[in-house]
Protein backbone atom coordinates (compact mmCIF):
# COMPACT_ATOMS: atom_id res chain seq x y z
CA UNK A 1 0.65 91.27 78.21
CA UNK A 2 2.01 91.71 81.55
CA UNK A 3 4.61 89.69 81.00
CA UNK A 4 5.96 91.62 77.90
CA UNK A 5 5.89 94.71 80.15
CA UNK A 6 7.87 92.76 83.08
CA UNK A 7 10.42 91.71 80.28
CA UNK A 8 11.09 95.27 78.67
CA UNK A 9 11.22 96.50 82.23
CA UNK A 10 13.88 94.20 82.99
CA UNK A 11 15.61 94.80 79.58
CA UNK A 12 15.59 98.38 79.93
CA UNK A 13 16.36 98.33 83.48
CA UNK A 14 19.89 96.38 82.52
CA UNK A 15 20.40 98.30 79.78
CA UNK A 16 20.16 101.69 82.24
CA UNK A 17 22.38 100.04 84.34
CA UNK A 18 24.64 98.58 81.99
CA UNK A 19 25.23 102.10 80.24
CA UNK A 20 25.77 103.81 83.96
CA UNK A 21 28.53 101.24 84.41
CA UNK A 22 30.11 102.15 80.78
CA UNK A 23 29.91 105.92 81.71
CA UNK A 24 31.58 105.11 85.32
CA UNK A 25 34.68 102.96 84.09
CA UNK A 26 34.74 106.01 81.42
CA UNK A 27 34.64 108.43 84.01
CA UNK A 28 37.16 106.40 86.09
CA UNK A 29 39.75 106.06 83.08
CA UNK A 30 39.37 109.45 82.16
CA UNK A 31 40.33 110.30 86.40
CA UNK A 32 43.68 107.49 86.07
CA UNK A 33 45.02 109.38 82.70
CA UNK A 34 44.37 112.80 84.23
CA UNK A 35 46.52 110.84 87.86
CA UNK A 36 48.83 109.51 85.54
CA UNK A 37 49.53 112.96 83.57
CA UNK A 38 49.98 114.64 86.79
CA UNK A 39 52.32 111.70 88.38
CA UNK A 40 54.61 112.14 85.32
CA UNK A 41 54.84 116.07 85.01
CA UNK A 42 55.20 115.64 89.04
CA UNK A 43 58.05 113.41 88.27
CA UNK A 44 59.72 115.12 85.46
CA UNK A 45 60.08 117.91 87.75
CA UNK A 46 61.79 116.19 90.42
CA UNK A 47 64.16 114.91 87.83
CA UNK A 48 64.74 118.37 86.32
CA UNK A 49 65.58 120.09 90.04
CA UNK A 50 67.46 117.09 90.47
CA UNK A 51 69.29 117.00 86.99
CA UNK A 52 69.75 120.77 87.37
CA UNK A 53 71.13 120.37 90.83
CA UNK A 54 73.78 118.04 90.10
CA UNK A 55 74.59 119.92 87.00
CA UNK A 56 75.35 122.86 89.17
CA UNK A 57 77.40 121.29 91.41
CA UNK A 58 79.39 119.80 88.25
CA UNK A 59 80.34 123.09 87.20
CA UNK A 60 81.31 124.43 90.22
CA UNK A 61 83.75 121.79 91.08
CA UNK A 62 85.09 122.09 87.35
CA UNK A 63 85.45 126.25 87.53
CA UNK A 64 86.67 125.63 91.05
CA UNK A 65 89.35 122.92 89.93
CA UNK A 66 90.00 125.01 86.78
CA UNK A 67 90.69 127.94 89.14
CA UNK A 68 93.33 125.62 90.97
CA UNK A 69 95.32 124.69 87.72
CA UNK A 70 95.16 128.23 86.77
CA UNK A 71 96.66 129.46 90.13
CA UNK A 72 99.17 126.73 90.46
CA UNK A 73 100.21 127.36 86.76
CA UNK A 74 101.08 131.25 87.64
CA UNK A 75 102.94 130.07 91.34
CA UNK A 76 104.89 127.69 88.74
CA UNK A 77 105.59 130.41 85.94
CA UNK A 78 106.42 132.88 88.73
CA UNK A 79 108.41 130.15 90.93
CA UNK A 80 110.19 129.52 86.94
CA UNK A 81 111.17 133.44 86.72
CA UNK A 82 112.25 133.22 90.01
CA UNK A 83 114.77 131.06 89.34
CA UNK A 84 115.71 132.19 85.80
CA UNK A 85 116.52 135.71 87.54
CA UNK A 86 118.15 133.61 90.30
CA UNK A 87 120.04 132.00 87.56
CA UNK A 88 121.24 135.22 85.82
CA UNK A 89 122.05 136.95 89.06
CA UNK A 90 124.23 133.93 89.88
CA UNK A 91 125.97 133.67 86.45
CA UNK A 92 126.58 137.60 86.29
CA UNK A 93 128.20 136.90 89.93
CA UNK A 94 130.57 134.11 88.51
CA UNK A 95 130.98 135.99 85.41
CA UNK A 96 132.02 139.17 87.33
CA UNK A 97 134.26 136.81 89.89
CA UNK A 98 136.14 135.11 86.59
CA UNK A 99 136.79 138.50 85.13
CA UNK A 100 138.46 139.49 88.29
CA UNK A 101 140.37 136.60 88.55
CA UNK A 102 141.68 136.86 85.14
CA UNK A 103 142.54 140.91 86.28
CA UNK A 104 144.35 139.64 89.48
CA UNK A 105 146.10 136.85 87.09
CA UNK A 106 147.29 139.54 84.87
CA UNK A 107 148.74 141.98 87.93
CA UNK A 108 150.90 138.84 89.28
């Protein structure tokens, strides 16, 4: 009857459309995990540069500060054998001026 034909129409007509919406929201949350994959690699690469950027900085200021302690470590070693040879130029000086004191002691 017509009326059977109208109603499997209708039936298959909703189920058409009913199965084109299924495949669309597929289609759609097959698009957002592809976005979202991108979004994160995009993001974990601006963290990385970011990460690695800082990081370099780091260890330049830590090779530049070690460089510092280094340098000021050999001015203070060389400053201390400055003074040591100071020291033993001075004491060879009073050593020398006692001796001739005791020389000059002697004479009198």
């Amino acid at each position: 009857s017509t009326a059977d034909t109208c109603q499997k129409e209708v039936t298959s007509a909703y189920d058409a459309l009913k199965l084109k919406l299924s495949q669309a929201q597929e289609r759609m949350m097959e698009s957002l995990t592809c976005k979202q994959e991108e979004m994160i690699s995009s993001v974990t690469q601006a963290i990385t540069a970011s990460v690695n950027s800082q990081k370099t900085i780091v260890q330049s200021f830590f090779e530049e500060m070690t460089g510092e302690v280094d340098a000021s470590y050999k001015s203070t070693n060389d400053s201390l054998d400055s003074v040591e040879k100071t020291a033993e130029v001075g004491k060879d000086q009073l050593t020398s001026m006692h001796e001739q004191h005791k020389k000059d002691i002697k004479k009198n």
